[in-house]
C-alpha atoms as a PDB file:
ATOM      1  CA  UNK A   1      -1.050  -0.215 -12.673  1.00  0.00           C
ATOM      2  CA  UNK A   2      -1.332  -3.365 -10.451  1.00  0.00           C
ATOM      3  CA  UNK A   3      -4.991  -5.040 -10.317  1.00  0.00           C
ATOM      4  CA  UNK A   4      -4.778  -6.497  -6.818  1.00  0.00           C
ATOM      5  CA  UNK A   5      -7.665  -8.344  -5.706  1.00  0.00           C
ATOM      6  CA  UNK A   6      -7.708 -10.278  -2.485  1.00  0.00           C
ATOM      7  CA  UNK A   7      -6.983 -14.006  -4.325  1.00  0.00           C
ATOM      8  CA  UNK A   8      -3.889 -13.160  -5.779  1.00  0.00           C
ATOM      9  CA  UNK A   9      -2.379 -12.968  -2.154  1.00  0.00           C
ATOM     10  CA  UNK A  10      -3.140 -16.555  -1.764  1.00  0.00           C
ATOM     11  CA  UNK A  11      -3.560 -15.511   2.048  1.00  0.00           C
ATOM     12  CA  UNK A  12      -5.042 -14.079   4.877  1.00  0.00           C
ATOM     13  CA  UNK A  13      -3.074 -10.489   4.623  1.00  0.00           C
ATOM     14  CA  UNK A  14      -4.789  -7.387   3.467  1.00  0.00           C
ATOM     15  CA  UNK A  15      -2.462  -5.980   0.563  1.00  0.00           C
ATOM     16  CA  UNK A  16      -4.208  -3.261  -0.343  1.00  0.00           C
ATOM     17  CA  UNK A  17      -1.299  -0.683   1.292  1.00  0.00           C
ATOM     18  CA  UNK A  18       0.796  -2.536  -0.506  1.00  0.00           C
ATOM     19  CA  UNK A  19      -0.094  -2.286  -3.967  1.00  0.00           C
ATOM     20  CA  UNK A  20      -1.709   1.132  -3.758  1.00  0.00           C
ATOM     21  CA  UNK A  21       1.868   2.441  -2.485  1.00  0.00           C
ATOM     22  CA  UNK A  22       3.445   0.430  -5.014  1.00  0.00           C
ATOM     23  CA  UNK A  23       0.987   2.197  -7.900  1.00  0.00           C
ATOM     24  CA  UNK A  24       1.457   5.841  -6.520  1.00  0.00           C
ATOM     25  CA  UNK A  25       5.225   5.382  -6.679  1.00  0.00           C
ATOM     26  CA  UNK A  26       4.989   4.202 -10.396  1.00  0.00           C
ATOM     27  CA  UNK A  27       2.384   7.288 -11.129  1.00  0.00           C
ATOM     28  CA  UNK A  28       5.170   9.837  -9.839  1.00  0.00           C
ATOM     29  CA  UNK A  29       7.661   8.230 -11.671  1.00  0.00           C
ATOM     30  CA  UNK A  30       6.048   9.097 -15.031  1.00  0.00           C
ATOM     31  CA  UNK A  31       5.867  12.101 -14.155  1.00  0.00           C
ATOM     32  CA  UNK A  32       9.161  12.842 -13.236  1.00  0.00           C
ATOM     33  CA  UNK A  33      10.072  11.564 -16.629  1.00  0.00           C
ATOM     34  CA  UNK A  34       7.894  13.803 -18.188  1.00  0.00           C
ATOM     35  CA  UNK A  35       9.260  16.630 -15.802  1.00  0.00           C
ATOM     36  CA  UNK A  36      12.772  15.858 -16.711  1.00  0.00           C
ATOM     37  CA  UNK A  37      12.640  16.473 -20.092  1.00  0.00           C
ATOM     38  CA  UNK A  38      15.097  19.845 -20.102  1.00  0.00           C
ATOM     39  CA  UNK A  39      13.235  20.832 -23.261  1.00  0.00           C
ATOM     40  CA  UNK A  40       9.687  20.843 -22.270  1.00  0.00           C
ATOM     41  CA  UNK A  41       9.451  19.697 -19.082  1.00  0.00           C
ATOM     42  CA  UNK A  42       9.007  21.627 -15.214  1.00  0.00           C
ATOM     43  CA  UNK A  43      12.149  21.675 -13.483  1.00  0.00           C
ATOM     44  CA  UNK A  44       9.948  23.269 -10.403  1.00  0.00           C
ATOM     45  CA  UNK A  45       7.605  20.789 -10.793  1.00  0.00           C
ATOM     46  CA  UNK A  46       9.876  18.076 -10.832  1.00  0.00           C
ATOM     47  CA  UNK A  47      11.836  19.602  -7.703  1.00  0.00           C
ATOM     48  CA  UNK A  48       8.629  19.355  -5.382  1.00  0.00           C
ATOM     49  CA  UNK A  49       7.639  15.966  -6.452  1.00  0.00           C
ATOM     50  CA  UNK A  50      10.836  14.384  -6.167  1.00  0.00           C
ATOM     51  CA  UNK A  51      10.347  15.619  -2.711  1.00  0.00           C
ATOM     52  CA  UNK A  52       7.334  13.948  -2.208  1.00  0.00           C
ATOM     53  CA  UNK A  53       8.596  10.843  -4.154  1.00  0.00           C
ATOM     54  CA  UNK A  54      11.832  10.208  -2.149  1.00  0.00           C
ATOM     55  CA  UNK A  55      10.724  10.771   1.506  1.00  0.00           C
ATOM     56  CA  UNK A  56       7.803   8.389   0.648  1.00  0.00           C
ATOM     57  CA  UNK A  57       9.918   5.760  -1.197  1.00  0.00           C
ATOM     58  CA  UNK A  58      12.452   5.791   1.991  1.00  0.00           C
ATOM     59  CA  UNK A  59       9.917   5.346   4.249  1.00  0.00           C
ATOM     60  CA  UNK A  60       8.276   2.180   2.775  1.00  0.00           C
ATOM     61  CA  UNK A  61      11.604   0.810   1.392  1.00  0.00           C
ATOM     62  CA  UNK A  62      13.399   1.389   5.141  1.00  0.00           C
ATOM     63  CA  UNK A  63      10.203  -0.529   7.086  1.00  0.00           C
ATOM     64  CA  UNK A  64      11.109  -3.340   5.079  1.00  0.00           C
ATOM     65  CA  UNK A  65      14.271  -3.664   4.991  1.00  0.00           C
ATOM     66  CA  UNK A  66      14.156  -2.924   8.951  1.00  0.00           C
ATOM     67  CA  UNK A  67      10.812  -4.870   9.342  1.00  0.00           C
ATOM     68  CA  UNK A  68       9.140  -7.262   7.001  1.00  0.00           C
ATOM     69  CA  UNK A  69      12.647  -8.967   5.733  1.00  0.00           C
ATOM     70  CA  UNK A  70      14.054  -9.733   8.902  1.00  0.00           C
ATOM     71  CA  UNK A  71      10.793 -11.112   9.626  1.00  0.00           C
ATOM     72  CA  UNK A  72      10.544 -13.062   6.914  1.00  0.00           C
ATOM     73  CA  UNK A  73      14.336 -14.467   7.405  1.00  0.00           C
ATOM     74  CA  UNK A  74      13.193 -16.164  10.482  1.00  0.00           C
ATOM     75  CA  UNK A  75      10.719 -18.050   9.152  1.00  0.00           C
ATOM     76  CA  UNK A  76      11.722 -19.275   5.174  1.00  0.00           C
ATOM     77  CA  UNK A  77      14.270 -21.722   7.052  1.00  0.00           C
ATOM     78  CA  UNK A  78      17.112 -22.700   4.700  1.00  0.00           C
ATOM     79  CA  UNK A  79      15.032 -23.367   1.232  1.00  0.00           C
ATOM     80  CA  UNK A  80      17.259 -22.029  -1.477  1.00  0.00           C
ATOM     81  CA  UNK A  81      14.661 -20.704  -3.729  1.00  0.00           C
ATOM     82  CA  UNK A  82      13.089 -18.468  -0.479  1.00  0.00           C
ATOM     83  CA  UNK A  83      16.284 -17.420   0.267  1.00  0.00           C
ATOM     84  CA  UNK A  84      17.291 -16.690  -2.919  1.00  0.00           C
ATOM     85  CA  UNK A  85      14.317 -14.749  -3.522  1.00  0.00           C
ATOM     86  CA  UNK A  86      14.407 -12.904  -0.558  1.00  0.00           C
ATOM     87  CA  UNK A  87      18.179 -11.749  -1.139  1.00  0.00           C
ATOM     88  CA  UNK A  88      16.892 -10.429  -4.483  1.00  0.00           C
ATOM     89  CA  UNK A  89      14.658  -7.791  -3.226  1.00  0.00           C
ATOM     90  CA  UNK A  90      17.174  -6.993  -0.415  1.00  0.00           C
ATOM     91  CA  UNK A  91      19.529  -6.399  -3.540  1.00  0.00           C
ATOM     92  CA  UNK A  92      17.145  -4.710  -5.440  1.00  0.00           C
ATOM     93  CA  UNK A  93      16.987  -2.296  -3.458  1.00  0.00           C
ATOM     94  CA  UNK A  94      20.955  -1.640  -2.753  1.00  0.00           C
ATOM     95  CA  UNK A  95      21.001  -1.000  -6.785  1.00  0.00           C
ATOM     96  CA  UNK A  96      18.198   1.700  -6.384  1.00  0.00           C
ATOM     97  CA  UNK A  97      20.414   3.706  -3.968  1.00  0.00           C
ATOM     98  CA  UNK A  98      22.842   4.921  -6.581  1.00  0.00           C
ATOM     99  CA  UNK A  99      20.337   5.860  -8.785  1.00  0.00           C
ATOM    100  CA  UNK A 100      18.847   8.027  -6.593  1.00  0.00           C
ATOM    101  CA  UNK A 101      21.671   9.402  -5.337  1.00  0.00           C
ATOM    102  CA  UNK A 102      22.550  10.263  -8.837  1.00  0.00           C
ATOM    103  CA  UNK A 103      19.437  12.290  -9.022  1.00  0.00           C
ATOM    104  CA  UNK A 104      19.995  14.310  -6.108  1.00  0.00           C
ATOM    105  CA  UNK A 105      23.440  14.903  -7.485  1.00  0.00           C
ATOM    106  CA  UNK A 106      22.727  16.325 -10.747  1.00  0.00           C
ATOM    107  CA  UNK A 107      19.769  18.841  -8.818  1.00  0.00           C
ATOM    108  CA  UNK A 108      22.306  19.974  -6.447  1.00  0.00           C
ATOM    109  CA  UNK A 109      24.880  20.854  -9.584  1.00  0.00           C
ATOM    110  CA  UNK A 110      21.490  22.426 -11.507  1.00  0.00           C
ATOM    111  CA  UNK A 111      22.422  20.044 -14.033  1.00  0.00           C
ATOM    112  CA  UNK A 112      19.148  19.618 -15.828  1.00  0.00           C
ATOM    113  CA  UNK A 113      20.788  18.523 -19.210  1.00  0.00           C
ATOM    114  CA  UNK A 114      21.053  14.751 -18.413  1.00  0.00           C
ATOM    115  CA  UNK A 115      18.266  14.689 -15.664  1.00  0.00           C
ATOM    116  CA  UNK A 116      16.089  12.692 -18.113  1.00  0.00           C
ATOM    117  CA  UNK A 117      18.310   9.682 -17.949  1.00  0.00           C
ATOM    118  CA  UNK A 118      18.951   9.252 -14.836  1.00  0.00           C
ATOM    119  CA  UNK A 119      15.602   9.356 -13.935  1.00  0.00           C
ATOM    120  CA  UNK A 120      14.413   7.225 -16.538  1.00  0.00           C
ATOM    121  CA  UNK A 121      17.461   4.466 -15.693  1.00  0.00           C
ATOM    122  CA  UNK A 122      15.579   4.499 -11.915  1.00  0.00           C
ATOM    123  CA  UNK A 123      11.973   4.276 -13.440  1.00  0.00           C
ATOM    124  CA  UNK A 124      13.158   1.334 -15.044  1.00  0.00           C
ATOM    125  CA  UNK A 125      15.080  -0.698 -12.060  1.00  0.00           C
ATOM    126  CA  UNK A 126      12.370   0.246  -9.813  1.00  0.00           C
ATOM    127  CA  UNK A 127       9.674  -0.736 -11.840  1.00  0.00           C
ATOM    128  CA  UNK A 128      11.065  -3.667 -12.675  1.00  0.00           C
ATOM    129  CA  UNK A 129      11.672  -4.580  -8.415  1.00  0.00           C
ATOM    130  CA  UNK A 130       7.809  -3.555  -8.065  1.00  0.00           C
ATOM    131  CA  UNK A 131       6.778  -5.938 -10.373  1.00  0.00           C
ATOM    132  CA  UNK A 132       9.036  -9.168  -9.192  1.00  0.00           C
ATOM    133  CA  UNK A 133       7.919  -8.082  -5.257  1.00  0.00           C
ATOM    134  CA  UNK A 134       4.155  -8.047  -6.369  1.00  0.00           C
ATOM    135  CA  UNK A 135       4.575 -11.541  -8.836  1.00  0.00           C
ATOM    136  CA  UNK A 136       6.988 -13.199  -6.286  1.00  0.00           C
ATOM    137  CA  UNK A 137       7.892 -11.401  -2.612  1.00  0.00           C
ATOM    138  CA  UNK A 138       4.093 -11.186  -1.773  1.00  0.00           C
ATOM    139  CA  UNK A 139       3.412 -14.130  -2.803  1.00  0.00           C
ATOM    140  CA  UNK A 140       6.580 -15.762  -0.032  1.00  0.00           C
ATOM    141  CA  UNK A 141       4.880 -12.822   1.952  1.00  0.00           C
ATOM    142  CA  UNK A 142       1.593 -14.412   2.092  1.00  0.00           C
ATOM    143  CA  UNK A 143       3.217 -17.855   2.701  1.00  0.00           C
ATOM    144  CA  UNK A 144       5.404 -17.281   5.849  1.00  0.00           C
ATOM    145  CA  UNK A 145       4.445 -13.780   7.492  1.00  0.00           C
ATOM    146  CA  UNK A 146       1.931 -13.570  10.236  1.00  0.00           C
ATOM    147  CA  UNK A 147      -1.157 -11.031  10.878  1.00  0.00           C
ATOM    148  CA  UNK A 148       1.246  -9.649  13.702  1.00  0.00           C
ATOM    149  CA  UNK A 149       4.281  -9.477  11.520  1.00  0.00           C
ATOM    150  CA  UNK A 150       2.252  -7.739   8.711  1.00  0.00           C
ATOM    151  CA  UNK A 151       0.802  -5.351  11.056  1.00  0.00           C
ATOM    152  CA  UNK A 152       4.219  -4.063  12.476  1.00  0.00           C
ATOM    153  CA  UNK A 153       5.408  -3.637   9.023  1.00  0.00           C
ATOM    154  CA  UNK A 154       2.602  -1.274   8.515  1.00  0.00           C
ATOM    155  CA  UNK A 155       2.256   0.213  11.808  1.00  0.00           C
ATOM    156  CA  UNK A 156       6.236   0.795  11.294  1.00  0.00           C
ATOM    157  CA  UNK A 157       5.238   2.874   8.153  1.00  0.00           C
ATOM    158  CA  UNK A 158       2.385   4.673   9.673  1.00  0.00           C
ATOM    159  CA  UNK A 159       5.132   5.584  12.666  1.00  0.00           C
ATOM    160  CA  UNK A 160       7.518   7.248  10.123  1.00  0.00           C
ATOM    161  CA  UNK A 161       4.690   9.238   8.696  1.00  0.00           C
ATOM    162  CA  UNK A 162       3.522  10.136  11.792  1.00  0.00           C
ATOM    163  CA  UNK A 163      -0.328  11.268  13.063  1.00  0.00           C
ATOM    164  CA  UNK A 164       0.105  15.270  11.462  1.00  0.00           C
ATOM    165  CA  UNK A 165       1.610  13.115   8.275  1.00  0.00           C
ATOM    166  CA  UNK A 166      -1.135  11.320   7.315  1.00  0.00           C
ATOM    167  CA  UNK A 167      -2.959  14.652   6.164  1.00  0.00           C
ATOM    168  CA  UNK A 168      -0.430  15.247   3.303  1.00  0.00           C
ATOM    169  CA  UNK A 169       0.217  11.631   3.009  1.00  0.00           C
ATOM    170  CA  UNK A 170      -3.434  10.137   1.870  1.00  0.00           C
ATOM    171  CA  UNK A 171      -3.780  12.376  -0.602  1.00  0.00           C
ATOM    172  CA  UNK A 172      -0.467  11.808  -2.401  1.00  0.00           C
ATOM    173  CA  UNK A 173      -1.297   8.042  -1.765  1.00  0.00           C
ATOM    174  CA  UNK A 174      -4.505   8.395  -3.394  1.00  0.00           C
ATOM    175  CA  UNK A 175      -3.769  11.272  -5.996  1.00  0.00           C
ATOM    176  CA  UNK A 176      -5.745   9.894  -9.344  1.00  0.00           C
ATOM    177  CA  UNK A 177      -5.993   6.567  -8.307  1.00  0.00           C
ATOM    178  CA  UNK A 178      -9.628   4.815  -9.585  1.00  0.00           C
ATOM    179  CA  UNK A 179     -12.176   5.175  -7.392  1.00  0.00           C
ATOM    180  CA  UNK A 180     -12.205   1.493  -6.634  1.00  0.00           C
ATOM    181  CA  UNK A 181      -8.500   1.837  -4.740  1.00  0.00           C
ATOM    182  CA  UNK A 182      -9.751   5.064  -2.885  1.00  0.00           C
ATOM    183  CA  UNK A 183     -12.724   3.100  -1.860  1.00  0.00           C
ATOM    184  CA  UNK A 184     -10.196   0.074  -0.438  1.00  0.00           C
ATOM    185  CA  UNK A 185      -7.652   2.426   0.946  1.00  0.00           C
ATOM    186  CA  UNK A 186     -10.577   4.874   3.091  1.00  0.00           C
ATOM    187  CA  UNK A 187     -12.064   1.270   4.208  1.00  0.00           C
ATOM    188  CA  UNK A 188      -8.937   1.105   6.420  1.00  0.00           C
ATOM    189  CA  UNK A 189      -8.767   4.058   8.057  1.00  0.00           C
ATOM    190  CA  UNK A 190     -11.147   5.440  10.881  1.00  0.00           C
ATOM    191  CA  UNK A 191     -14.632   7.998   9.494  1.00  0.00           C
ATOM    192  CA  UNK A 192     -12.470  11.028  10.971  1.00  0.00           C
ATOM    193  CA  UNK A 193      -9.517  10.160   8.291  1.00  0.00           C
ATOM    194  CA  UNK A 194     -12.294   9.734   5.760  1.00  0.00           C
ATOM    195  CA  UNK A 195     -14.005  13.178   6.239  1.00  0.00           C
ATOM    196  CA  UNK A 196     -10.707  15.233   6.887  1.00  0.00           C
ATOM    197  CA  UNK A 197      -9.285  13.420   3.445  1.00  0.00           C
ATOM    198  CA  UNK A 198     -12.457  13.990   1.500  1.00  0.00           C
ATOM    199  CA  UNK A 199     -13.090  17.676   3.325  1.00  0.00           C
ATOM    200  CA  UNK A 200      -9.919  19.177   4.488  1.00  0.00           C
ATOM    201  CA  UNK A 201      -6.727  17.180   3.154  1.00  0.00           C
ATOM    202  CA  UNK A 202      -7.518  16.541  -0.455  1.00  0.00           C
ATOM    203  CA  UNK A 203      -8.554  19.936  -1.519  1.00  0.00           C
ATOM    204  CA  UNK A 204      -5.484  21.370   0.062  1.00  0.00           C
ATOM    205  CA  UNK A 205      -3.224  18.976  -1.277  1.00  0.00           C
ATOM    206  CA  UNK A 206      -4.970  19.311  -4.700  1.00  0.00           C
ATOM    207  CA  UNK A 207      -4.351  23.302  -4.737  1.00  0.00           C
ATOM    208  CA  UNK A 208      -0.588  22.761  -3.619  1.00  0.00           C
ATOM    209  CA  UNK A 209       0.663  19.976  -5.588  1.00  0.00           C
ATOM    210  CA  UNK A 210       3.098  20.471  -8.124  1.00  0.00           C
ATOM    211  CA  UNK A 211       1.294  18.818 -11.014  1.00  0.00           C
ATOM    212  CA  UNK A 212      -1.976  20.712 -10.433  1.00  0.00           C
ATOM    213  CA  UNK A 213      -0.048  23.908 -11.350  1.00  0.00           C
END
C-alpha cells in the first residue's frame, strides 16, 4: 500500500485520487489471485470483481493516456530522460492490454484451469507500472503539469464515471482502505457525497459486493 503524504509530490497538486485509485486497484488484484485459484478459490466471486476491476482500471488508464500524457508532452520539451520516462508509462500500459485480454479470454472459454497465471502475470506488470508512476511519473507530474491540467485529468475521470456512478464508485474506491485515506478522499467531495457514502452507498455496496459473500 502506498503512504502518500503531501511532500512526496514535491508540488502544489493534490494526489490523493491518485494514490488511493492506485491502492484499490492493487487490493482487487489480490484478490483476484486468491479468487483464481481453481482449487479453492470463487470463480463467481472473481467474475463480479473483475467487473468492477476492469471498467475502473479503463477508466483511469484511458484519462491518461487521453489527458494527463498529452499534457505532459507539451510541456517536458525535448529532455531525454522526461521523454524517456514518459514513453515508459505510455508503454507500460500497451503491455497490460494483452494481459487483460488474456483474462477475458480464458472466462469466455470457462477455462478456469490456468486463470491463476494469467492473472498473477498482470498483478505483477501492473504492480510493477504503479510503483515506477508513483516513484517517477508523479514526481515529472508534479514538475511540469498545471492546477488546470491536473484538474481536467480528474474531472475527465469523474466524466466517465458519471454523477449516478459515483454511488457505486466511492465505495469500491474506499472498500477497506484505513481510515486515514477515507478521511482524505471524503475531504474532496461535497457533505451530500459524504452522507449518501457513509448512509446510503456504502451499506449497499457492502451487502452486494462479491467479497462480502
Amino acid at each position: 500500500m502506498s503512504t502518500y503524504t503531501p511532500s512526496d509530490a514535491q508540488s502544489r497538486l493534490d494526489f490523493t485520487m491518485m494514490y488511493a485509485v492506485h491502492d484499490a486497484f492493487r487490493r482487487d488484484l489480490g484478490r483476484l489471485v486468491t479468487a483464481a485459484d481453481h482449487k479453492a478459490g470463487s470463480p463467481r466471486a472473481f467474475k463480479e470483481g473483475w467487473k468492477n476491476f476492469t471498467y475502473y482500471l479503463d477508466i483511469h488508464h484511458t484519462a491518461e493516456d487521453t489527458t494527463l500524457w498529452p499534457a505532459m508532452r507539451g510541456r517536458i520539451g525535448s529532455d531525454p530522460e522526461r521523454v524517456a520516462l514518459l514513453d515508459a508509462m505510455e508503454a507500460e500500459h500497451a503491455v497490460l492490454d494483452p494481459l487483460i485480454a488474456a483474462v477475458d479470454a480464458r472466462l469466455a472459454e470457462g477455462d478456469t484451469a490456468g486463470l491463476s497465471q494469467d492473472v498473477e502475470r498482470l498483478r505483477d506488470a501492473l504492480t510493477a507500472h504503479f510503483d515506477h508512476e508513483e516513484d517517477a511519473g508523479l514526481p515529472l507530474v508534479g514538475a511540469v503539469v498545471t492546477a488546470k491540467q491536473w484538474d481536467a485529468f480528474g474531472a475527465e475521470q469523474r466524466r466517465q464515471v458519471g454523477t449516478k456512478g459515483a454511488a457505486t464508485f466511492f465505495p469500491w474506491l474506499l472498500d477497506s482502505a484505513p481510515a486515514a485515506t477515507e478521511q482524505k478522499v471524503l475531504a474532496l467531495v461535497p457533505p451530500p457525497v459524504r452522507f449518501l457514502f457513509r448512509k446510503t452507498w456504502r451499506p449497499r455496496y457492502e451487502k452486494q459486493s462479491p467479497w462480502a459473500k
